[in-house]
Protein backbone atom coordinates (compact mmCIF):
# COMPACT_ATOMS: atom_id res chain seq x y z
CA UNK A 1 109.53 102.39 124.49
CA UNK A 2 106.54 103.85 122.54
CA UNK A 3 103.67 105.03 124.82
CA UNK A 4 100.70 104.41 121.78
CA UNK A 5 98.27 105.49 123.82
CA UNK A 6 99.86 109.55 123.38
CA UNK A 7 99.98 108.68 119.89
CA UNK A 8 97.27 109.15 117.26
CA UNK A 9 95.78 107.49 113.75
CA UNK A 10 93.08 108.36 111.51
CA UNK A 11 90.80 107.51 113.96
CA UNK A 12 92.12 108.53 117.42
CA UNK A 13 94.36 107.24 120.17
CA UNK A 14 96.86 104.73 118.66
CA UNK A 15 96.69 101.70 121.80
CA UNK A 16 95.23 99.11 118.68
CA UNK A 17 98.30 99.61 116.41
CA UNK A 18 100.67 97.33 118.20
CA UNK A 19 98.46 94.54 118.40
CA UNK A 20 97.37 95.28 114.50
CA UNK A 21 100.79 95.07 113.74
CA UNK A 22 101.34 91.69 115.87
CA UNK A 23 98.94 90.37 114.25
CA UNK A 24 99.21 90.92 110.63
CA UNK A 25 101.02 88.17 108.33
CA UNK A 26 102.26 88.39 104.90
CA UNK A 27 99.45 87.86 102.80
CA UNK A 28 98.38 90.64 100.94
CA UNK A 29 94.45 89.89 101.46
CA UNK A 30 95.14 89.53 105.41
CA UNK A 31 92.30 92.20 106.49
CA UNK A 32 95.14 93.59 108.92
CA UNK A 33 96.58 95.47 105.86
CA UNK A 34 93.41 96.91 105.79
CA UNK A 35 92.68 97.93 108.84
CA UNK A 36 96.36 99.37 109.17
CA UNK A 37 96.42 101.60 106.58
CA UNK A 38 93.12 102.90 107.15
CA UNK A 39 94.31 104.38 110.80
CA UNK A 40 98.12 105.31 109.45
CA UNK A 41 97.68 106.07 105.86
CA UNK A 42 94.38 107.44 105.48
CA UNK A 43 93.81 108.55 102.03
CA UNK A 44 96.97 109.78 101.82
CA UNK A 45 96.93 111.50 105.12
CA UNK A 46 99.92 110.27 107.96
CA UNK A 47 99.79 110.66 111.69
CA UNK A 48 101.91 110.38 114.85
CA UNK A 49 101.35 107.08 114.65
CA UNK A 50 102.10 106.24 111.13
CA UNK A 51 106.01 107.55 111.87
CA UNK A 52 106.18 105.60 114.67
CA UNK A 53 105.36 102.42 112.77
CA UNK A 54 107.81 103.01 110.16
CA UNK A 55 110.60 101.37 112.67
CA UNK A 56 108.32 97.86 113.07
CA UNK A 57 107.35 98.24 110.00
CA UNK A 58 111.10 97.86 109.07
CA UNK A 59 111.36 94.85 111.25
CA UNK A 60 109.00 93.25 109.60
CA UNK A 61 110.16 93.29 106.13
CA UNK A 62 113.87 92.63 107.56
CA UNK A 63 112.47 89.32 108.88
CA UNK A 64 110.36 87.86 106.13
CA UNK A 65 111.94 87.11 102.50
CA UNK A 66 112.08 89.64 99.74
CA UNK A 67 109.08 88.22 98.08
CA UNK A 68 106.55 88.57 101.70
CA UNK A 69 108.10 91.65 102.49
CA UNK A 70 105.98 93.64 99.87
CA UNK A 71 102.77 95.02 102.26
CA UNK A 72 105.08 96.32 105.08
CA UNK A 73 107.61 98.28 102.76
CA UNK A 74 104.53 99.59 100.52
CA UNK A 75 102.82 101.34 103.80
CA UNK A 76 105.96 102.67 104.74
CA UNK A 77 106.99 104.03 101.53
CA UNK A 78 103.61 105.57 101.38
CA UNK A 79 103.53 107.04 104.93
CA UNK A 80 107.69 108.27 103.67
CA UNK A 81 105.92 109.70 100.94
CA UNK A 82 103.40 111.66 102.36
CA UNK A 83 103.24 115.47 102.31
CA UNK A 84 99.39 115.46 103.71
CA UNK A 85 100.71 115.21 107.85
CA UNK A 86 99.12 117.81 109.12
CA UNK A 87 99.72 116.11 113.05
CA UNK A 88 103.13 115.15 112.75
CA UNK A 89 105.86 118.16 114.04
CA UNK A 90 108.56 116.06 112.60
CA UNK A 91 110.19 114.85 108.84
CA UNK A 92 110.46 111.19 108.94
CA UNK A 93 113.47 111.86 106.84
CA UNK A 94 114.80 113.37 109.77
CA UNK A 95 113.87 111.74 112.73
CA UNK A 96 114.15 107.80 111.38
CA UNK A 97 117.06 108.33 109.44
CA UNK A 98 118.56 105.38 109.70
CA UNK A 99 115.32 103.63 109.17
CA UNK A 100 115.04 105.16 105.97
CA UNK A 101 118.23 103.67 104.83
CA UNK A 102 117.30 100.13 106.21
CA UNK A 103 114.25 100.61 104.03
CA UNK A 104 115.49 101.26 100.89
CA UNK A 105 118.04 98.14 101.17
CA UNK A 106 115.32 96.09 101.72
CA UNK A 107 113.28 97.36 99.26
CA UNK A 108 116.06 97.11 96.38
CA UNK A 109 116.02 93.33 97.89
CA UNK A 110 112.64 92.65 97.08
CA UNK A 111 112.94 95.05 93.37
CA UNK A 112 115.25 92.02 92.41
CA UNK A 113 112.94 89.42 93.49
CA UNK A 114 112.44 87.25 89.81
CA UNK A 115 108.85 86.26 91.07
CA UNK A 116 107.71 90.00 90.30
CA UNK A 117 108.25 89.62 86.61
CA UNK A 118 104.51 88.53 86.75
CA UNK A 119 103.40 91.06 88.88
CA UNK A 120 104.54 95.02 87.21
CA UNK A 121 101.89 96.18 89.52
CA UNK A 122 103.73 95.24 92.75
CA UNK A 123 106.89 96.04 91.26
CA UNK A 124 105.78 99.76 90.57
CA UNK A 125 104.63 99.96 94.01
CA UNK A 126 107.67 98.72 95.30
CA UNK A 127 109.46 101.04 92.99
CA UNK A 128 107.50 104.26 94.34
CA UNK A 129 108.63 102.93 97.80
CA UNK A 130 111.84 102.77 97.40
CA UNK A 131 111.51 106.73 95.91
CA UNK A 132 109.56 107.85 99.08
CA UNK A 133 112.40 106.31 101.42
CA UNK A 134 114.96 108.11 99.02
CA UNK A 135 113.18 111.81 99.73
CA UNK A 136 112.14 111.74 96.09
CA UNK A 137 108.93 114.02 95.83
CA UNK A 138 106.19 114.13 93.75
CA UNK A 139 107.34 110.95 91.70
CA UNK A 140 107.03 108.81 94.83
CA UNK A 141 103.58 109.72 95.46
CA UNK A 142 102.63 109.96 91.51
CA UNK A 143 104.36 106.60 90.33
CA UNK A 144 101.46 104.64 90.76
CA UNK A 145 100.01 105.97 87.81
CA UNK A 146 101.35 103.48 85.52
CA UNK A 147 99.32 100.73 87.42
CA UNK A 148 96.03 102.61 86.32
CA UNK A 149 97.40 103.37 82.59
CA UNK A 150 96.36 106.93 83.02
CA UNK A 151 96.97 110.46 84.38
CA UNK A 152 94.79 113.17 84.80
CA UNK A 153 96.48 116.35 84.14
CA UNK A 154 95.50 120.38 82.96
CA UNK A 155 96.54 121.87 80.33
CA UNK A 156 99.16 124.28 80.64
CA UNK A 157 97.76 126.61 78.08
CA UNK A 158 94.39 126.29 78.81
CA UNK A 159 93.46 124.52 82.34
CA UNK A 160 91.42 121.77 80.59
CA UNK A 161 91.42 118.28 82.32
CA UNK A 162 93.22 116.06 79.68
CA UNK A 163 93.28 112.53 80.92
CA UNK A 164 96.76 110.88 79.46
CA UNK A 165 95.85 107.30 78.59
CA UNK A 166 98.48 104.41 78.00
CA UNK A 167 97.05 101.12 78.21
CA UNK A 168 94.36 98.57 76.65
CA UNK A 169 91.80 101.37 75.60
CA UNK A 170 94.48 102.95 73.68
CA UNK A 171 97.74 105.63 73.49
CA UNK A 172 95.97 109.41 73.44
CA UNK A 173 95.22 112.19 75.02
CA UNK A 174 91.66 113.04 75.41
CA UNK A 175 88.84 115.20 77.25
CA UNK A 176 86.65 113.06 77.60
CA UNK A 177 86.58 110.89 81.25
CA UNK A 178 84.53 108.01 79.90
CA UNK A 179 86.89 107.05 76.94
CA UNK A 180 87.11 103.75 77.74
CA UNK A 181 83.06 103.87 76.52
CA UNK A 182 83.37 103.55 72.37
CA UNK A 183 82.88 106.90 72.29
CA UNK A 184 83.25 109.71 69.77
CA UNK A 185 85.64 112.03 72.12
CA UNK A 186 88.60 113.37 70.42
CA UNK A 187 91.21 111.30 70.72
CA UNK A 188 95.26 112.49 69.57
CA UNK A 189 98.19 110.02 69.72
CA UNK A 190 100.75 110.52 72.75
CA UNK A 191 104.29 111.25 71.76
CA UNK A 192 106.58 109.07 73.46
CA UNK A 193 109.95 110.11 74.85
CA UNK A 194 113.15 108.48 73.01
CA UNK A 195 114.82 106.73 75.46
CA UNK A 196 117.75 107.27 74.56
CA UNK A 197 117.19 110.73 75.13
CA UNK A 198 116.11 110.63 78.79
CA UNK A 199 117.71 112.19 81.49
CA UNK A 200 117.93 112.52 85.32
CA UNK A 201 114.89 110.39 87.11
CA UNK A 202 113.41 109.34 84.12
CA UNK A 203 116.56 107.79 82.60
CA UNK A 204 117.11 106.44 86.05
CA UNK A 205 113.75 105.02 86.72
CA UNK A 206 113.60 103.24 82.82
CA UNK A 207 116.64 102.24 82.87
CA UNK A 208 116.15 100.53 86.12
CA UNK A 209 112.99 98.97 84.77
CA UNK A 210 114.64 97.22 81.89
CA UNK A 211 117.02 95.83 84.17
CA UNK A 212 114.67 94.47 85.88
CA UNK A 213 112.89 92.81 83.28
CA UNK A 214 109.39 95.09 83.19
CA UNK A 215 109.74 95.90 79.59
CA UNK A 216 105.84 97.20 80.13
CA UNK A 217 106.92 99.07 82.88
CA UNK A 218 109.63 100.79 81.24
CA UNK A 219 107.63 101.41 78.18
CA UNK A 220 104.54 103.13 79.76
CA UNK A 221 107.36 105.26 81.50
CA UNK A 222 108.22 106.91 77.57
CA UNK A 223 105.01 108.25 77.44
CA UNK A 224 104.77 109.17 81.12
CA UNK A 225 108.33 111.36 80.19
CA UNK A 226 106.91 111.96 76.90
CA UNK A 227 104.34 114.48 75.37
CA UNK A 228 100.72 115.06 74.87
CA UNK A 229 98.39 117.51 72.73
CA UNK A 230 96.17 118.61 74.41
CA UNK A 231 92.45 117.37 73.38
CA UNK A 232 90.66 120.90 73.39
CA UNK A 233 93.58 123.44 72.45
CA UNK A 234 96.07 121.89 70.57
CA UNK A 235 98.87 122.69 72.89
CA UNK A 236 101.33 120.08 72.73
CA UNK A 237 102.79 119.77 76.66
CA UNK A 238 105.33 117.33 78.86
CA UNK A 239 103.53 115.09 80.31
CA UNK A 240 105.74 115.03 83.68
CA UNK A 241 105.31 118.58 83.67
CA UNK A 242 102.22 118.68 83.57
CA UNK A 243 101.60 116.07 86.85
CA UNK A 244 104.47 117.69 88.60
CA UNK A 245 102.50 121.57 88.51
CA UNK A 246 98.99 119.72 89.21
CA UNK A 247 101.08 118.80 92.45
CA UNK A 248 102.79 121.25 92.69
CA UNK A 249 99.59 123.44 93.12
């Protein structure tokens, strides 16, 4: 039996979590969400605590459907994914093994729910989920860049920011942070991948997308595997590349 009160969250001993996580329903907008990830997945940052949720957290999504199982398997992907625990001695991967597993097969579950055909955003945070149970780095923190159209990224050849935009403002690679202002900022086309072409993750991850019906999802993920010039150099650079050394750093 977990002793919670030798446990710690973001802000202290851990004795509230249990009831928090009693208490808490489906709903996305239930406040509990809230007030749980701000004490196990604070900004980014896991705890003690957080691992020892991923177990009820489990239990949770194996007793609701695939389509109200979404909050619970979204903070534990994101506590799987985390490489910010500086209080926890232990890999999740390690120590809730098994959990792990039981995560991902109820995260593929929900991936094949037809309800999120409306709703790419929950589906790519489902879809980052499922990478964090897997051990995928990088990709399973990062994903969630195709919700906000964008990625901020250096240049390779010369450190400028480049911000790597793929939605309603436009397809380009720019300098400039307020593009979505009509401004006069330099703006060059993105260079998709060809799909056909795509290999390991990436082919796994669009592929996956199109059989799942988010068309949008797999076709922001071309220019997320794609290229980019860079705004102020010229330098044309990989896009993944580029995110994978700015985390890598």
């Amino acid at each position: 039996m977990t002793d919670w009160s030798q446990l710690h969250h973001a802000y202290g001993t851990a004795e509230d979590v249990p009831g928090l996580l009693d208490a808490v329903s489906p709903a996305p907008r239930d406040s509990g969400w809230t007030e749980l990830w701000s004490r196990l997945c604070h900004q980014g940052t896991v705890y003690s605590a957080s691992h020892a949720a991923l177990p009820i957290l489990r239990d949770m999504a194996r007793q609701w459907s695939p389509a109200d199982r979404q909050m619970p398997l979204v903070l534990a992907g994101a506590i799987a994914a985390s490489t910010d625990q500086p209080h926890c001695e232990q890999d999740p991967h390690v120590a809730y093994a098994s959990d792990m597993s039981d995560l991902a097969q109820l995260t593929e579950e929900a991936l094949r729910d037809p309800a999120l055909a409306d709703d790419p955003g929950t589906y790519v945070y489902l879809l980052a989920a499922l990478l964090g149970f897997e051990g995928v780095e990088i990709w399973s923190e990062q994903l969630d860049g195709l919700n906000d159209d964008e990625y901020e990224v250096p240049c390779p050849a010369c450190s400028t920011e480049n911000f790597i935009a793929f939605g309603e403002y436009g397809i380009f690679s720019t300098t400039d942070s307020m593009y979505m202002d009509d401004t006069a900022a330099k703006k060059l086309p993105l260079q998709p991948a060809d799909a056909s072409a795509l290999e390991g993750l990436a082919q796994r991850l669009h592929s996956r997308a199109l059989a799942d019906g988010q068309t949008d999802v797999a076709h922001k993920l071309t220019y997320v595997f794609g290229k980019a010039q860079c705004a102020e150099c010229d330098e044309v650079f990989s896009v993944a590349e580029a995110v994978t050394a700015r985390w890598n750093a």
